[in-house]
N, C-alpha and C. Protein backbone atom coordinates (compact mmCIF):
# COMPACT_ATOMS: atom_id res chain seq x y z
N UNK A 1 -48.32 -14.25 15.82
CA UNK A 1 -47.06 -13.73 15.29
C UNK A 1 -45.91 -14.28 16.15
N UNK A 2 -44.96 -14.83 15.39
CA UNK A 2 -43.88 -15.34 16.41
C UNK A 2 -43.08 -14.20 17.02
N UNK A 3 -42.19 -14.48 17.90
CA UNK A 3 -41.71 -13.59 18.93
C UNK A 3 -40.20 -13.14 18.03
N UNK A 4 -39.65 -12.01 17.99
CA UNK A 4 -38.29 -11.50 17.04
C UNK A 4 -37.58 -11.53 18.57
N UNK A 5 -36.47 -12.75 18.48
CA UNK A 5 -35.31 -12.79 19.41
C UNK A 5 -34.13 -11.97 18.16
N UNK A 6 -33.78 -11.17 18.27
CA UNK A 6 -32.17 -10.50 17.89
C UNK A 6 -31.24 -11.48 18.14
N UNK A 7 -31.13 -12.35 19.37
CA UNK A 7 -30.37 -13.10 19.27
C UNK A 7 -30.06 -14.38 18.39
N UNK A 8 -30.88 -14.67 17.60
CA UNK A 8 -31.24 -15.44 16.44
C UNK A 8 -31.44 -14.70 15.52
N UNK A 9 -31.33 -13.66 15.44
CA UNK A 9 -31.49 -13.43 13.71
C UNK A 9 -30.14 -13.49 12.97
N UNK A 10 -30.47 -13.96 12.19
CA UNK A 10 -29.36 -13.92 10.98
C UNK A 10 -28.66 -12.72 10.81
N UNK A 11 -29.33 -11.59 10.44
CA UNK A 11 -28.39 -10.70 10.03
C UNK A 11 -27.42 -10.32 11.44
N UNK A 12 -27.89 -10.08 12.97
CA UNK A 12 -27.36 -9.81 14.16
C UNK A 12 -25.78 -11.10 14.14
N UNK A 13 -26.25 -12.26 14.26
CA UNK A 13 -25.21 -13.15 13.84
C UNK A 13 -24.28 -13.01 12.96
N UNK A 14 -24.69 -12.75 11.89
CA UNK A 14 -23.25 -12.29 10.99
C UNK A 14 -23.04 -11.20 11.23
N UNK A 15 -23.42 -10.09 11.98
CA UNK A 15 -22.48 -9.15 11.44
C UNK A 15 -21.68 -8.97 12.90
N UNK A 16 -22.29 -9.78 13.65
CA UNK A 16 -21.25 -10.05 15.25
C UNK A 16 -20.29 -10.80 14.95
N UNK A 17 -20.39 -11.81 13.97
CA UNK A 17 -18.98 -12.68 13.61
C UNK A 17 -18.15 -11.96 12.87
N UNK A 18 -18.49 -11.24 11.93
CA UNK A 18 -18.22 -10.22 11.01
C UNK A 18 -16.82 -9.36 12.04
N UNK A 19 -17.69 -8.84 12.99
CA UNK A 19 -16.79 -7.59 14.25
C UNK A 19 -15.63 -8.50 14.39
N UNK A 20 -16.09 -9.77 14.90
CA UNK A 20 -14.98 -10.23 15.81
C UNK A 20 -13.91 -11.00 14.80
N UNK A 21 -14.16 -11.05 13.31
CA UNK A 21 -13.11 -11.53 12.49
C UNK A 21 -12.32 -10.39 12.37
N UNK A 22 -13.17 -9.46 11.58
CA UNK A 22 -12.49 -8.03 11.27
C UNK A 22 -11.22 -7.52 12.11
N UNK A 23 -11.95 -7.64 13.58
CA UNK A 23 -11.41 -6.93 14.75
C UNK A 23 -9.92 -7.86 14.89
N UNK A 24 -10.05 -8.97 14.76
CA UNK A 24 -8.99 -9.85 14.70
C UNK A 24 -7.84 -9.53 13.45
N UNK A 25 -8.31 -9.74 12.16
CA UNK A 25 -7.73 -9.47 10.99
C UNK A 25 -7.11 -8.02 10.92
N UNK A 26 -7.64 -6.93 12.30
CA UNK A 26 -7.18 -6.21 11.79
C UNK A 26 -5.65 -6.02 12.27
N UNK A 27 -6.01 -6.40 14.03
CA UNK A 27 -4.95 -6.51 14.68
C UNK A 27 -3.46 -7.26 14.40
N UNK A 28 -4.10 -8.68 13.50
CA UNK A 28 -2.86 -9.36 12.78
C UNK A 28 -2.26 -8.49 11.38
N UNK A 29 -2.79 -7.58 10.72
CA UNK A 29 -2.18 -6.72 9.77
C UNK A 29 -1.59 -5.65 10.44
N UNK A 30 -2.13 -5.29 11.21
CA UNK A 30 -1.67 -3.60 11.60
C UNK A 30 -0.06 -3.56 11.55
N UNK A 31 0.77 -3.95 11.59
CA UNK A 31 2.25 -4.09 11.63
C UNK A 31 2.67 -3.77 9.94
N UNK A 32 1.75 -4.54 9.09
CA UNK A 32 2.45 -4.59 7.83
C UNK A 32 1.83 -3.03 7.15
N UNK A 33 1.16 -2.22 8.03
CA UNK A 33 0.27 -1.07 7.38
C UNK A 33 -1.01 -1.31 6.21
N UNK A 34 -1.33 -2.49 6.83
CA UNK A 34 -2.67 -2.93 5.69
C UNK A 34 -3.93 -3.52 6.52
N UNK A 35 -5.20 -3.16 6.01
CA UNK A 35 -6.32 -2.63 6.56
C UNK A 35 -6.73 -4.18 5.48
N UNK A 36 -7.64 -4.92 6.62
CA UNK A 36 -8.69 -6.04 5.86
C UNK A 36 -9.26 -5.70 4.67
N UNK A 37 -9.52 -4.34 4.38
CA UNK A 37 -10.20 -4.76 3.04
C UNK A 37 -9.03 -3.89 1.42
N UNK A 38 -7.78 -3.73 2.30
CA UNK A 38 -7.00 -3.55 1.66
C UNK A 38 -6.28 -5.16 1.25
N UNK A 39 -5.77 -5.32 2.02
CA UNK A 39 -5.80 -7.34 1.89
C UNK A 39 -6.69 -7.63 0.92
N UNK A 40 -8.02 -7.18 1.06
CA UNK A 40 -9.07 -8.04 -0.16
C UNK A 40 -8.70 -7.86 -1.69
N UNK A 41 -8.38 -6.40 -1.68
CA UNK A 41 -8.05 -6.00 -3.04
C UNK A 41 -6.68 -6.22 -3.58
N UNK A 42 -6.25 -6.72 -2.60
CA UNK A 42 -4.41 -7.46 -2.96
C UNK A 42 -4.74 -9.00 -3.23
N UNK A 43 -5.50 -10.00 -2.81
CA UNK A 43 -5.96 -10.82 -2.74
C UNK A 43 -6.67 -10.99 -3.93
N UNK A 44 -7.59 -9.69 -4.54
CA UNK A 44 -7.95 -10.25 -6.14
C UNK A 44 -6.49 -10.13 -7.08
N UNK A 45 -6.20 -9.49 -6.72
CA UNK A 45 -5.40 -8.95 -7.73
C UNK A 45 -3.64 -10.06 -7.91
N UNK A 46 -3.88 -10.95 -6.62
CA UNK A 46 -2.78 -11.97 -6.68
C UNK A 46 -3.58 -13.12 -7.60
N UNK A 47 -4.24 -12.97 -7.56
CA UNK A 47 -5.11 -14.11 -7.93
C UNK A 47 -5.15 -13.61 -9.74
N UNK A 48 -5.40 -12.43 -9.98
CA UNK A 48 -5.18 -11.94 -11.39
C UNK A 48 -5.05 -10.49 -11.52
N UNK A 49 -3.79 -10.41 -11.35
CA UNK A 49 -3.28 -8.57 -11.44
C UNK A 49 -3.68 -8.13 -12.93
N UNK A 50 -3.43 -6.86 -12.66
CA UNK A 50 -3.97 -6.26 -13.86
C UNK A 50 -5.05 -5.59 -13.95
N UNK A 51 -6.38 -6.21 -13.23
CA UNK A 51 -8.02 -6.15 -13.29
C UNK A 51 -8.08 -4.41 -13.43
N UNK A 52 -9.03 -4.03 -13.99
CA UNK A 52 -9.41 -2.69 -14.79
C UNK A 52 -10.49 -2.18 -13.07
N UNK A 53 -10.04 -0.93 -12.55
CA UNK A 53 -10.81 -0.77 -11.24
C UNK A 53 -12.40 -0.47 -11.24
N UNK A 54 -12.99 -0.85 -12.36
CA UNK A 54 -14.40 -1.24 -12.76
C UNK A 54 -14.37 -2.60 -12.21
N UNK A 55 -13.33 -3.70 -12.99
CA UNK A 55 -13.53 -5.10 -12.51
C UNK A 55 -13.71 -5.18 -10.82
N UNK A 56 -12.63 -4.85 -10.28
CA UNK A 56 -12.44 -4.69 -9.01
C UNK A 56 -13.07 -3.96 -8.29
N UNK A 57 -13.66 -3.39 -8.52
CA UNK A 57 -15.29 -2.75 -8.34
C UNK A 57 -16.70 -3.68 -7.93
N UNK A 58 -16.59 -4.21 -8.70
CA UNK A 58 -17.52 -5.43 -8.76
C UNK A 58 -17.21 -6.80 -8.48
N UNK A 59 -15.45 -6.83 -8.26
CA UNK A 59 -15.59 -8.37 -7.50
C UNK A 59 -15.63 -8.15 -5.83
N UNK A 60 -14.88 -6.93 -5.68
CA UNK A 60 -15.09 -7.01 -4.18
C UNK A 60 -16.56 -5.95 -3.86
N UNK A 61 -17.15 -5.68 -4.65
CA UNK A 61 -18.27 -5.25 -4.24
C UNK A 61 -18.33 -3.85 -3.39
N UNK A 62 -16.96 -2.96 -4.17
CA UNK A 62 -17.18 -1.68 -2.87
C UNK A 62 -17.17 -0.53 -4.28
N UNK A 63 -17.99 0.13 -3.77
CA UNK A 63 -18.34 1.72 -4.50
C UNK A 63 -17.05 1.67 -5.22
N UNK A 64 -16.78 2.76 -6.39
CA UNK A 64 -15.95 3.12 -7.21
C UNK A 64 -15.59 4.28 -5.93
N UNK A 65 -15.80 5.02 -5.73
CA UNK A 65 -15.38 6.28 -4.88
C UNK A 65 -14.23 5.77 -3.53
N UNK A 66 -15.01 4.82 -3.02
CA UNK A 66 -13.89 3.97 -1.79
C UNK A 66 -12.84 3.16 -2.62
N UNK A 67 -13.48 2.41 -3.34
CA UNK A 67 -12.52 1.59 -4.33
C UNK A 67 -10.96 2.30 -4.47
N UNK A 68 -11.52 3.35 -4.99
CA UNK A 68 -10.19 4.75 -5.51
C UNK A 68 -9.69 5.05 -4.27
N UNK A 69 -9.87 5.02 -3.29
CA UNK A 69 -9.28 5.62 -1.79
C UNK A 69 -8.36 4.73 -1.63
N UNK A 70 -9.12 3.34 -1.51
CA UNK A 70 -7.94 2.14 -1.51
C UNK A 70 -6.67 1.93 -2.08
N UNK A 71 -7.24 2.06 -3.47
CA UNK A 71 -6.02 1.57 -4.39
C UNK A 71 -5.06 2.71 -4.32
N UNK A 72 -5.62 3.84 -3.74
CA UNK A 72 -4.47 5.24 -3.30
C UNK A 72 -3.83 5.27 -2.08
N UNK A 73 -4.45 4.61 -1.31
CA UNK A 73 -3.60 4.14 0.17
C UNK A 73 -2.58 2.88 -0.21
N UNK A 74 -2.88 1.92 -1.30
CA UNK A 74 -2.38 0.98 -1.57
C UNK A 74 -0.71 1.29 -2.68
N UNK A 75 -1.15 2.39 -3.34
CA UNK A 75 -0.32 2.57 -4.16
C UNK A 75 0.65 3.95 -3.20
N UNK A 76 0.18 4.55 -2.38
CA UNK A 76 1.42 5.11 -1.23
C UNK A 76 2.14 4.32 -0.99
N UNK A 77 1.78 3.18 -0.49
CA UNK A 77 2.90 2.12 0.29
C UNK A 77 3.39 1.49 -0.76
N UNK A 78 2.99 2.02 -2.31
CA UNK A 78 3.90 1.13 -3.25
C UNK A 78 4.20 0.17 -3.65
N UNK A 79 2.67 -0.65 -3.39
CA UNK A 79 2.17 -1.97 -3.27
C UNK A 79 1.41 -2.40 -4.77
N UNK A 80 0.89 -1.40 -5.33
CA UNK A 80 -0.26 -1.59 -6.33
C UNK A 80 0.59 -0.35 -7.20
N UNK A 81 0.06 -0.05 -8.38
CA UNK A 81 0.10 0.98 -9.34
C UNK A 81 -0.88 1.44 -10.52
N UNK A 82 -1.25 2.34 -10.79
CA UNK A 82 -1.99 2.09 -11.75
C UNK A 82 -1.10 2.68 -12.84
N UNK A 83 -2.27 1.87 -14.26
CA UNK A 83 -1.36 1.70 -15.94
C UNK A 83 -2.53 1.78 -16.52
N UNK A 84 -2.19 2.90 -17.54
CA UNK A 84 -3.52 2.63 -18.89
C UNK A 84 -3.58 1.45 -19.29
N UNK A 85 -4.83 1.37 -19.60
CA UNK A 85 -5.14 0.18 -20.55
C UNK A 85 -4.60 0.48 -22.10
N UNK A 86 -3.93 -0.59 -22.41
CA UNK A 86 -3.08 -0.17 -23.95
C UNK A 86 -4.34 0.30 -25.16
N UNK A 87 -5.32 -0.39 -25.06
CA UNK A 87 -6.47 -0.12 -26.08
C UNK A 87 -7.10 0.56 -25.90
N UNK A 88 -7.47 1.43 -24.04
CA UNK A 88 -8.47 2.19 -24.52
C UNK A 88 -7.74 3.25 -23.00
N UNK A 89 -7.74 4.74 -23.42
CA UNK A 89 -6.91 4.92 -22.30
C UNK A 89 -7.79 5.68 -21.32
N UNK A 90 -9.35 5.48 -21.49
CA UNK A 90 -9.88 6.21 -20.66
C UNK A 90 -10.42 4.75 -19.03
N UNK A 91 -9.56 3.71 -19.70
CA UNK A 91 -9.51 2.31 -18.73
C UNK A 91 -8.42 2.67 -17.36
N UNK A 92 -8.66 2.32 -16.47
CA UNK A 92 -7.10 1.99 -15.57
C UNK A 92 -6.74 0.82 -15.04
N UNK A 93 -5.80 0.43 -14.99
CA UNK A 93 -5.76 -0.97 -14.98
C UNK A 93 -4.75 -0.97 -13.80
N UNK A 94 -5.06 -1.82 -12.85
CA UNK A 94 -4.17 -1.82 -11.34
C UNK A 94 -3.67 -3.29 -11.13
N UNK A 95 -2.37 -3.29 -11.20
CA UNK A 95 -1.22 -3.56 -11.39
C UNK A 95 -0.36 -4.01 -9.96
N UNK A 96 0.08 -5.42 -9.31
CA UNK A 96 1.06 -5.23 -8.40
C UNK A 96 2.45 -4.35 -8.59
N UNK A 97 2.78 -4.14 -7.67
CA UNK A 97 4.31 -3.83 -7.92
C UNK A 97 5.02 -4.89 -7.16
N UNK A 98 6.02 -5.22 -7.39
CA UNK A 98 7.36 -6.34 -6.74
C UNK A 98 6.96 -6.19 -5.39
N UNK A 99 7.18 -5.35 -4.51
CA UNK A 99 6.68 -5.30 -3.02
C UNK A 99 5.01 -5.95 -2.82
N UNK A 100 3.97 -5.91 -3.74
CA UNK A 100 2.91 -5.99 -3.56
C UNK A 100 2.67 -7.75 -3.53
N UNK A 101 3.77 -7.79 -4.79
CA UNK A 101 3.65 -9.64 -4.87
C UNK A 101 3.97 -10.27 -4.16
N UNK A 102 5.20 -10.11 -2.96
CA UNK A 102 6.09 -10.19 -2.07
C UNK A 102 5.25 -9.84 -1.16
N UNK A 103 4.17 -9.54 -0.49
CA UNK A 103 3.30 -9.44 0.35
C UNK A 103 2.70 -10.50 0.55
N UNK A 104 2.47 -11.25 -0.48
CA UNK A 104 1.21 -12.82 -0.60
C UNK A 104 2.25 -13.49 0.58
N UNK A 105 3.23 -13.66 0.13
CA UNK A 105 4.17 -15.02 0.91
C UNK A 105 4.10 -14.40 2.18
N UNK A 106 3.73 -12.82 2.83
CA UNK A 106 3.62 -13.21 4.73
C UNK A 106 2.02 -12.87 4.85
N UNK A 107 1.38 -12.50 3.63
CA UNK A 107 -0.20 -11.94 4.17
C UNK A 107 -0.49 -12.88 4.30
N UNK A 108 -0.95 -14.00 3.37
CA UNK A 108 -1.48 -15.36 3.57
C UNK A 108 -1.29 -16.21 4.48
N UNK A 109 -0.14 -16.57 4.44
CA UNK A 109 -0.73 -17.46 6.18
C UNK A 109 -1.09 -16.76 7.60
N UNK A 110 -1.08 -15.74 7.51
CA UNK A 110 -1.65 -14.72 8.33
C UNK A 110 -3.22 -14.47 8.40
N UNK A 111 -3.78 -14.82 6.94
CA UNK A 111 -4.91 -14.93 7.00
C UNK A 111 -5.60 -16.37 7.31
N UNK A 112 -4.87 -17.33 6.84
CA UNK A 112 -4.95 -18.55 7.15
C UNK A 112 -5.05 -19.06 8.50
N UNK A 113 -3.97 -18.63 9.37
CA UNK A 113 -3.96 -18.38 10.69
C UNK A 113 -5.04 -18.04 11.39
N UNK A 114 -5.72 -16.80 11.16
CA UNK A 114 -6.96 -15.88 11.55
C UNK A 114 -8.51 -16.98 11.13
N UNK A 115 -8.18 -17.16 10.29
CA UNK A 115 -9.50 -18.14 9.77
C UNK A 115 -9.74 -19.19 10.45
N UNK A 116 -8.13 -20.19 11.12
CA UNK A 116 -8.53 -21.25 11.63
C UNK A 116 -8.61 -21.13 12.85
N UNK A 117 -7.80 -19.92 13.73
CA UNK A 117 -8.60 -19.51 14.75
C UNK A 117 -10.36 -18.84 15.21
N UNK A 118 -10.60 -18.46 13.86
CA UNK A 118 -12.40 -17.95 13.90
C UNK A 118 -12.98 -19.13 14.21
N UNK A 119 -12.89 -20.19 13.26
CA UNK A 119 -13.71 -21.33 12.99
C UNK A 119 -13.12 -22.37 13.85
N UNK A 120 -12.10 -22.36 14.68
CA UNK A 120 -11.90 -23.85 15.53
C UNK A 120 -12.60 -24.17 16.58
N UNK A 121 -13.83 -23.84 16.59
CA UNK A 121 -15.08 -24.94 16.84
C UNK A 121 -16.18 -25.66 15.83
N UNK A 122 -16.02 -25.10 14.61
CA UNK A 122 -16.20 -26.15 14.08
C UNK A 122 -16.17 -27.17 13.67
N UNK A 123 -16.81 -27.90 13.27
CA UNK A 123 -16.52 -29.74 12.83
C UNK A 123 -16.53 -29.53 12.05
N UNK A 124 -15.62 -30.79 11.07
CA UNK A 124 -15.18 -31.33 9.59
C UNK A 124 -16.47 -31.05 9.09
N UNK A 125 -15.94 -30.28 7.91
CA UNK A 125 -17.11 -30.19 7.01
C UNK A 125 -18.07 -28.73 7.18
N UNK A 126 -18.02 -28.56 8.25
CA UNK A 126 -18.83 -27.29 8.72
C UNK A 126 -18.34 -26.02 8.09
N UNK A 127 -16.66 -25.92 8.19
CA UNK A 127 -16.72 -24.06 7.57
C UNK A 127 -16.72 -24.84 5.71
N UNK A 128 -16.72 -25.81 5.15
CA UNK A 128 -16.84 -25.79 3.53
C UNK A 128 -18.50 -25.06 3.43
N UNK A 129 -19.59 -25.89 4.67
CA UNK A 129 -20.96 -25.79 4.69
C UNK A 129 -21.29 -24.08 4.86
N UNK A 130 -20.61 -23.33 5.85
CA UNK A 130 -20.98 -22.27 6.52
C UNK A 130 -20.50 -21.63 4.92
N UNK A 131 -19.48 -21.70 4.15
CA UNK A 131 -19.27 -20.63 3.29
C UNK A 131 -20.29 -20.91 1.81
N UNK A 132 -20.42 -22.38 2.03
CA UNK A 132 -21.76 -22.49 0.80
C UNK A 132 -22.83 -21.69 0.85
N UNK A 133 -23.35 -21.48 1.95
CA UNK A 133 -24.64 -20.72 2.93
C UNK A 133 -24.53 -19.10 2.46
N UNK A 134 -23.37 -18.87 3.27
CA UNK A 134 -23.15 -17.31 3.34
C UNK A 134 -23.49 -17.25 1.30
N UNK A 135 -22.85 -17.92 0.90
CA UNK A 135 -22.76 -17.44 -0.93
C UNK A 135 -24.29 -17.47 -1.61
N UNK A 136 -24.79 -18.15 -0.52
CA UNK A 136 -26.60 -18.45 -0.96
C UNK A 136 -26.97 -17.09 -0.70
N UNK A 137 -26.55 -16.76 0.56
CA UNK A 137 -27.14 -15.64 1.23
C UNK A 137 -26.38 -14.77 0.38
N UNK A 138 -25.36 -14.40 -0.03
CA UNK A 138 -24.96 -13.30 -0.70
C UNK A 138 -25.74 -12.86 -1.98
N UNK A 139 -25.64 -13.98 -2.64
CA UNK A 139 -27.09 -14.07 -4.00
C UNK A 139 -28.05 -13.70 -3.80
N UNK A 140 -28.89 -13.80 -2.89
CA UNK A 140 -30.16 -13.17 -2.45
C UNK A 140 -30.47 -12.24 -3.19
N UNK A 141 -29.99 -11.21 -2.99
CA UNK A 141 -30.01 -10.01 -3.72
C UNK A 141 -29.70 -9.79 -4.84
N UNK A 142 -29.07 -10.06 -5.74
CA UNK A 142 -28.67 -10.34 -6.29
C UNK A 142 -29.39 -11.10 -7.91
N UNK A 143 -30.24 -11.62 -7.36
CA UNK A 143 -30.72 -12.45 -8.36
C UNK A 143 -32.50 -11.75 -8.89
């Protein structure tokens, strides 16, 4: 039987890179009052506002119950809103507000920033490789 080093396992590795992005990402938001995985759900939703919090459920992959916590911390600061869906009104559909859109132009290179500080030891080519991987690994389950 081979020997289990922790220090090589996969899952120990990511979720130590995991700490030390987080821990980073969080410190570069804390000023604007937004939490990394509040960013995530501003981040789908720049990408295509509107999404029904079922969709957004399932792209960022967090429970409906937290999901709703979010988009209620998100919509205090008056960032997000929610709107019936015109066709069916038992839908909700979450919505930027003007402040929320106006967030992309300082969140983003902020995240951009954070990313190329995680990864600046890697070589050309390496973080396109490392995020092909992780998406293999995310499928896993999945499939």
């Amino acid at each position: 039987m081979d020997q289990f080093d922790i220090e090589k396992s996969v899952g120990f590795l990511i979720a130590k890179a995991y700490q030390r992005l987080f821990s980073c990402f969080r410190a570069r938001l804390e000023s604007y009052g937004i939490t990394p995985p509040q960013f995530a759900l501003l981040a789908f939703l720049w990408k295509q506002d509107g999404l029904s919090q079922v969709e957004l459920s399932e792209k960022t992959e967090v429970d409906r119950t937290t999901l709703s916590g979010l988009i209620d911390r998100l919509q205090k600061l008056e960032l997000v809103e929610r709107r019936r869906h015109p066709a069916d009104r038992r839908i909700w559909l979450v919505h930027l507000t003007p402040s929320g859109r106006r967030l992309e132009e300082q969140l983003v290179p902020i995240a951009l920033q954070v990313r190329e500080q995680f990864t600046v030891n890697l070589e050309n080519g390496e973080y396109r490789q490392l995020c092909e991987l992780l998406k293999k690994l995310r499928g896993a389950f999945h499939e």
